[in-house]
Protein backbone atom coordinates (compact mmCIF):
# COMPACT_ATOMS: atom_id res chain seq x y z
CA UNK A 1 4.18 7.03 32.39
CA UNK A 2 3.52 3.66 31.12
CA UNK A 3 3.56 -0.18 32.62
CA UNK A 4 5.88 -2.62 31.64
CA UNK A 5 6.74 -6.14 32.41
CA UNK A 6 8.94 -9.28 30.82
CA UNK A 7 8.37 -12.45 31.82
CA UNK A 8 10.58 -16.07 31.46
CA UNK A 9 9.64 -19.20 32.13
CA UNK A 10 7.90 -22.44 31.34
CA UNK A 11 5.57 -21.82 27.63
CA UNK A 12 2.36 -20.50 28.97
CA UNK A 13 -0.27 -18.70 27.28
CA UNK A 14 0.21 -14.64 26.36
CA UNK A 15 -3.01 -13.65 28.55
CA UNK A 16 -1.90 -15.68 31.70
CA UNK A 17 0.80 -13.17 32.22
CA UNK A 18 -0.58 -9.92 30.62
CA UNK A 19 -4.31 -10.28 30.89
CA UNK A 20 -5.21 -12.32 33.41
CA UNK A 21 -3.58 -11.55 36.80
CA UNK A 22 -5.67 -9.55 38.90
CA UNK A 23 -3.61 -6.95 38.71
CA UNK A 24 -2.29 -7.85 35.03
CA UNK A 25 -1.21 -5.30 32.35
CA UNK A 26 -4.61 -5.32 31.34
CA UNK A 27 -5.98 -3.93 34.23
CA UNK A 28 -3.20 -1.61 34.87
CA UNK A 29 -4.39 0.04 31.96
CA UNK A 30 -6.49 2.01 33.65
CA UNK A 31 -6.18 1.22 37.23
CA UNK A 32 -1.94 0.84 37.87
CA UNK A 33 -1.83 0.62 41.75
CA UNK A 34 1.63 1.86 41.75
CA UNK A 35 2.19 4.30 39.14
CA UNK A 36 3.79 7.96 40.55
CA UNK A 37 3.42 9.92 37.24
CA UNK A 38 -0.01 9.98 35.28
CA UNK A 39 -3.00 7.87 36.04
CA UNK A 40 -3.99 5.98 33.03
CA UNK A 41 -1.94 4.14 30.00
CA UNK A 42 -4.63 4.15 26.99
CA UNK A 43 -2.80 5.70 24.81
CA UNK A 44 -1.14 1.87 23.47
CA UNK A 45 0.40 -1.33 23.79
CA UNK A 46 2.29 -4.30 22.63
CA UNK A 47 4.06 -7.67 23.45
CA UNK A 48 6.88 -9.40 22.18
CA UNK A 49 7.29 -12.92 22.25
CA UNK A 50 10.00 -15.68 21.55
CA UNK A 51 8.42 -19.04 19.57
CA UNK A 52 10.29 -22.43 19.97
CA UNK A 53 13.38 -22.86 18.09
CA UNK A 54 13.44 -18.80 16.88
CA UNK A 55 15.23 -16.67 18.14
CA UNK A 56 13.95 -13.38 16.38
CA UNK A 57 10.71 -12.53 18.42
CA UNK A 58 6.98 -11.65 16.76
CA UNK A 59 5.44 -8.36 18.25
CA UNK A 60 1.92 -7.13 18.41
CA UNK A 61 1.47 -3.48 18.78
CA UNK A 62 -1.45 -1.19 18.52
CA UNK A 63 -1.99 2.64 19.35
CA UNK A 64 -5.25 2.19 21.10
CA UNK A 65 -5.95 0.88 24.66
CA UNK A 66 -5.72 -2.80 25.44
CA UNK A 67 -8.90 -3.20 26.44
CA UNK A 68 -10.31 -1.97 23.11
CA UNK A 69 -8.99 -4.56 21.30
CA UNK A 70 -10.45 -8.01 20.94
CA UNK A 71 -8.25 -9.42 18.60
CA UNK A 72 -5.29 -9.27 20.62
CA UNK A 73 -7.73 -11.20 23.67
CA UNK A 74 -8.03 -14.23 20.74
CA UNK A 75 -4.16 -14.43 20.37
CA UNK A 76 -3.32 -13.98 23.96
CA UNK A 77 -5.79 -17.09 24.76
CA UNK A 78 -3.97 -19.45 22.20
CA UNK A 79 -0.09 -18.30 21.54
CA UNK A 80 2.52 -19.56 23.93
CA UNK A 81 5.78 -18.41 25.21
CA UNK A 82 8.68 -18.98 27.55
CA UNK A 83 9.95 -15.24 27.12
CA UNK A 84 7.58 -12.23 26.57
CA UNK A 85 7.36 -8.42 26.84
CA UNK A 86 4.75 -6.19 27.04
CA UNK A 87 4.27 -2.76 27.93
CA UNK A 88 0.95 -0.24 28.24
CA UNK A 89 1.54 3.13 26.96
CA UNK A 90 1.14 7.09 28.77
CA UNK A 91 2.47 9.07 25.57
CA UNK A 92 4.88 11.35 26.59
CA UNK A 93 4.58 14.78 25.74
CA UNK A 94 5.79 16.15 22.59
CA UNK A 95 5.84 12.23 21.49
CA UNK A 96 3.87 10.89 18.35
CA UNK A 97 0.18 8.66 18.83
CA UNK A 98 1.71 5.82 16.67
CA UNK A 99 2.31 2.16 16.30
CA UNK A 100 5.67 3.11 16.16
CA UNK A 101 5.98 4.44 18.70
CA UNK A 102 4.32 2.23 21.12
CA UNK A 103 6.86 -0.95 22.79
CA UNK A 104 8.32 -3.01 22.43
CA UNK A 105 10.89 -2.14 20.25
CA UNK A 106 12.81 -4.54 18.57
CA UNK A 107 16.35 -5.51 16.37
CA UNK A 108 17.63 -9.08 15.79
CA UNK A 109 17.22 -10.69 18.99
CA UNK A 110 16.48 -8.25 21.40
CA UNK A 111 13.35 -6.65 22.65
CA UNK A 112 13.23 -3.34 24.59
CA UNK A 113 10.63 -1.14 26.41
CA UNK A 114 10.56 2.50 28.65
CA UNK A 115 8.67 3.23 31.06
CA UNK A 116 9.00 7.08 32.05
CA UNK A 117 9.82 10.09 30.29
CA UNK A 118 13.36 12.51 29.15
CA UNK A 119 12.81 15.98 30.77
CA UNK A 120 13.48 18.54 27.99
CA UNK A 121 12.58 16.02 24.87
CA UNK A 122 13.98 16.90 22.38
CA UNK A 123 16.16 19.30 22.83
CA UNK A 124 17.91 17.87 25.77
CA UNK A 125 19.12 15.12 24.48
CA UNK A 126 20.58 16.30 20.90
CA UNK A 127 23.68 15.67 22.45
CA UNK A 128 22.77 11.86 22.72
CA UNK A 129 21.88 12.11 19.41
CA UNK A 130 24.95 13.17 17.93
CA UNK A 131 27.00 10.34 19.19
CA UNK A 132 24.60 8.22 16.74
CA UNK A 133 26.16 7.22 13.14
CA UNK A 134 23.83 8.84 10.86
CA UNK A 135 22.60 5.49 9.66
CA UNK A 136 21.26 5.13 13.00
CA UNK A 137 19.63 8.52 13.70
CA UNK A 138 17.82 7.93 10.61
CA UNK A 139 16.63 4.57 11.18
CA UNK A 140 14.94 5.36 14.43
CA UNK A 141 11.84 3.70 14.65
CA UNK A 142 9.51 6.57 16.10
CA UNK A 143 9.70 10.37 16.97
CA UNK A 144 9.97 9.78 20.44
CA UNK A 145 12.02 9.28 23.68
CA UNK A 146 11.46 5.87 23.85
CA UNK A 147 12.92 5.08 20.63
CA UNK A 148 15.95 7.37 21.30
CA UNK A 149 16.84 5.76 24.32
CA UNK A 150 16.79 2.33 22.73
CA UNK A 151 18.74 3.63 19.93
CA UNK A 152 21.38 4.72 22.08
CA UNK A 153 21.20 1.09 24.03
CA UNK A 154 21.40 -1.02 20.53
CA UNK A 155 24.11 1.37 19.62
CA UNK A 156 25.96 -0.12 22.87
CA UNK A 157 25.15 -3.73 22.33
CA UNK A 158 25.99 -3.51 18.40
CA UNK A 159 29.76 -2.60 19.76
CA UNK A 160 29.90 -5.56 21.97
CA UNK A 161 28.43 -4.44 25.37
CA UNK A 162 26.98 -6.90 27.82
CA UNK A 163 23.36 -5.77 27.93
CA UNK A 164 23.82 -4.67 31.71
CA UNK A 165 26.06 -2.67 30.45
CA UNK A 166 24.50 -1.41 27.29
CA UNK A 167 21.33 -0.13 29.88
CA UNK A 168 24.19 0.86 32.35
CA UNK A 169 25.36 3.31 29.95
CA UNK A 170 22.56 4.61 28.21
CA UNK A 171 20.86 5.47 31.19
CA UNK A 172 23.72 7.50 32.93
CA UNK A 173 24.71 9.42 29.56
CA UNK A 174 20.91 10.66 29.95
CA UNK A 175 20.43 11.19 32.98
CA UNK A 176 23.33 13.22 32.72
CA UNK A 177 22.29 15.33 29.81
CA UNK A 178 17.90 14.94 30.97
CA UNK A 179 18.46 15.31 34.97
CA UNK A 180 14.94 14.38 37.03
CA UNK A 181 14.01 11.86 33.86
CA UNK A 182 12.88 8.63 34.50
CA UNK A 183 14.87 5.67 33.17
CA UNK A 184 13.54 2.92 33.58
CA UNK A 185 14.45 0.34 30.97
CA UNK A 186 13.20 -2.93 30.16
CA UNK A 187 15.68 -5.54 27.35
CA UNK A 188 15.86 -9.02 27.02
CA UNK A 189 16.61 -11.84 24.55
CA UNK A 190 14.37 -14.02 25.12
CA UNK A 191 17.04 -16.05 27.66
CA UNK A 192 17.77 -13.13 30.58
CA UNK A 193 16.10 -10.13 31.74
CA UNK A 194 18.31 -6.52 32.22
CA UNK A 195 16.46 -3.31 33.91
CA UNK A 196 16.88 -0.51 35.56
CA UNK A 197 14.54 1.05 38.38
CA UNK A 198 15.35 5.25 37.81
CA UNK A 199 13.06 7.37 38.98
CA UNK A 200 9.79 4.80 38.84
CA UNK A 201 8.61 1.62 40.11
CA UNK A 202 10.39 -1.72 39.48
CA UNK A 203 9.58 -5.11 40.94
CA UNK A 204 10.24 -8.80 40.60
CA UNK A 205 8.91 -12.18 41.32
CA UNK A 206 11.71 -15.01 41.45
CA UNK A 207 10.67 -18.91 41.13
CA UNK A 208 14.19 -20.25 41.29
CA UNK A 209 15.14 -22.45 38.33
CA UNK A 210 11.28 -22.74 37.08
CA UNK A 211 10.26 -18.42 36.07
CA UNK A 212 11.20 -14.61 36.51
CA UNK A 213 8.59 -12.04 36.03
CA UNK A 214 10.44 -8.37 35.66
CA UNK A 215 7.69 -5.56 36.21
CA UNK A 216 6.66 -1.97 36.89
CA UNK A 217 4.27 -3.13 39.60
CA UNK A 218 3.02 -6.55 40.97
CA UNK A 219 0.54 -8.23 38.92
CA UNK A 220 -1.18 -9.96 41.78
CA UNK A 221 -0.30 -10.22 45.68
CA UNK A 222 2.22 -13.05 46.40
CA UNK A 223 4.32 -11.77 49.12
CA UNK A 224 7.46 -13.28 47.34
CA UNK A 225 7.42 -9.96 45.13
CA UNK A 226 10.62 -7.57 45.53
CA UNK A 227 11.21 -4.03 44.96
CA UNK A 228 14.32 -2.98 43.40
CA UNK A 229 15.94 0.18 45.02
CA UNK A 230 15.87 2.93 43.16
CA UNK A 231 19.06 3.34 40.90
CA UNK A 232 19.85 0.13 40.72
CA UNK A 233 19.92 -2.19 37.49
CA UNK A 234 18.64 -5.71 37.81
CA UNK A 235 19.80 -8.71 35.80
CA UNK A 236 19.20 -12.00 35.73
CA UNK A 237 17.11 -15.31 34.64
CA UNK A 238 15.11 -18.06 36.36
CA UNK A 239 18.42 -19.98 37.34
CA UNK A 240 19.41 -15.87 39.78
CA UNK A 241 18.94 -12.14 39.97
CA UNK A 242 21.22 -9.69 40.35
CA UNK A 243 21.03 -6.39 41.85
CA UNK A 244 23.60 -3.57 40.86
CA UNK A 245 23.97 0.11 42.00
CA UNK A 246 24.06 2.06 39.43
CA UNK A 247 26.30 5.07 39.26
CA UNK A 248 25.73 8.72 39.05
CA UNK A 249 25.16 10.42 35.83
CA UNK A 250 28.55 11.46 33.85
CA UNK A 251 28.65 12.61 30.31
C-alpha cells in the first residue's frame, strides 16, 4: 500500500531522485520490487520540496498515476532541492480518490507521508480521534487514514515533541487501538529525516556528510542500501542515522 521516499542532500533536480533511478518512484508505480501488500500504486502521487532560503515547502499532488502526467515530468526536469518527499499512492479501502488525500501532507514546516493501511478504518480508531481538539478533527485534510495518522503526529509536535517522538507515539497509540496495521511513517523538515518501518518495507542509503535517501524500497542497486528492522524508527540526516526499537503498542 503505497511507496514512499525523502531524500536530503546537495540541490539536485526533482526527477533525479523520483523519476529517474531505475528503480525510481516512477517506476515503482507499477512495478515496486518490494511491496508485500497490493501490486500497483496508480491511484496518486505527490512531492514536497524545500526552496533555498524557505522554510515552508511547495507540494505537487495529483489523484492520477505518475506516469499519466506530463506536467509534473517538465517540473521534475528543472526544479531543484536539497530536501524532498514523495510518495505513490494504493488507496486504502474505505479511503476517498482525492488530491487530498494523496501525500504528502503538510503544516508549517513539516512534511509527512504513510505508507500502509489502519485495520478497522474508521471505526477502530475513533478512539484516536477523540483525543483530537475539535479544531483539529475538523481541520483534517482528507477522509482517510493517512490524514488521521498525521493529525495525531502534528498534534504531538504542536505540544513540543521531538519528531522521533511525535512518530514514536502516534504509531504505538495505533497500533494499539488498529493491531496487524501497517505504520510506516515518513516526516521531515526539510533538515532531518524520522520513520518508522511497521509492518512494511523501509530502507536507506547513507553518503556520510554529502546525502540520505529514506525509502520504502531501493531505487537502484548500490549495495550500500540498508534495511531497517521491522519496528524500529529511524532518524537522522546526512551528518548520521539512528536506529531505535520501538516499543510495543500501549494505549
Amino acid at each position: 500500500m503505497c511507496r514512499h521516499l525523502a531524500y536530503l542532500g546537495p540541490a539536485v533536480p526533482l526527477g533525479s531522485v523520483v523519476m529517474e533511478p531505475p528503480h525510481s518512484l516512477y517506476r515503482q508505480s507499477w512495478a515496486p520490487r518490494r511491496q508485500r501488500h497490493g501490486t500497483v500504486n496508480a491511484d496518486g502521487f505527490g512531492v514536497g520540496w524545500y526552496a533555498t532560503d524557505d522554510p515552508v515547502p511547495a507540494r505537487y499532488r495529483r489523484a492520477r498515476p505518475i506516469w499519466a502526467d506530463r506536467s509534473f515530468a517538465d517540473v521534475a526536469r528543472v526544479v531543484r532541492s536539497g530536501a524532498l518527499l514523495g510518495a505513490v499512492r494504493d488507496i486504502t479501502d474505505g479511503c476517498v480518490a482525492e488530491e487530498s488525500a494523496t501525500a504528502p501532507y503538510a503544516a508549517g514546516t513539516w512534511l509527512f507521508s504513510h505508507n500502509g493501511a489502519l485495520k478497522g478504518w474508521p471505526g477502530s480508531v475513533a478512539d484516536a480521534a477523540e483525543t483530537l481538539p475539535v479544531e483539529e478533527l475538523l481541520a483534517l485534510e482528507s477522509r482517510c487514514d493517512s490524514a488521521l495518522a498525521w493529525a495525531l503526529t502534528l498534534h504531538r509536535l504542536r505540544a513540543g515533541a521531538s519528531p522521533d517522538e511525535a512518530l514514536a507515539d502516534t504509531t504505538g497509540r495505533l497500533a494499539a487501538l488498529t493491531p496487524g496495521s501497517r505504520l510506516n511513517f515518513l516526516l521531515t523538515d526539510g533538515s532531518s529525516i524520522a520513520a518508522t518501518a511497521w509492518g512494511d518495507t523501509l530502507w536507506y542509503l547513507a553518503e556520510p556528510d554529502r546525502s540520505l535517501v529514506v525509502a520504502s524500497e531501493p531505487y537502484d542497486d548500490d549495495p550500500r542500501w540498508t534495511e531497517v528492522p521491522d519496528r524500529h524508527l529511524l532518524t537522522g540526516d546526512p551528518a548520521e542515522v539512528l536506529l531505535i526499537p520501538l516499543k510495543e503498542p500501549h494505549l
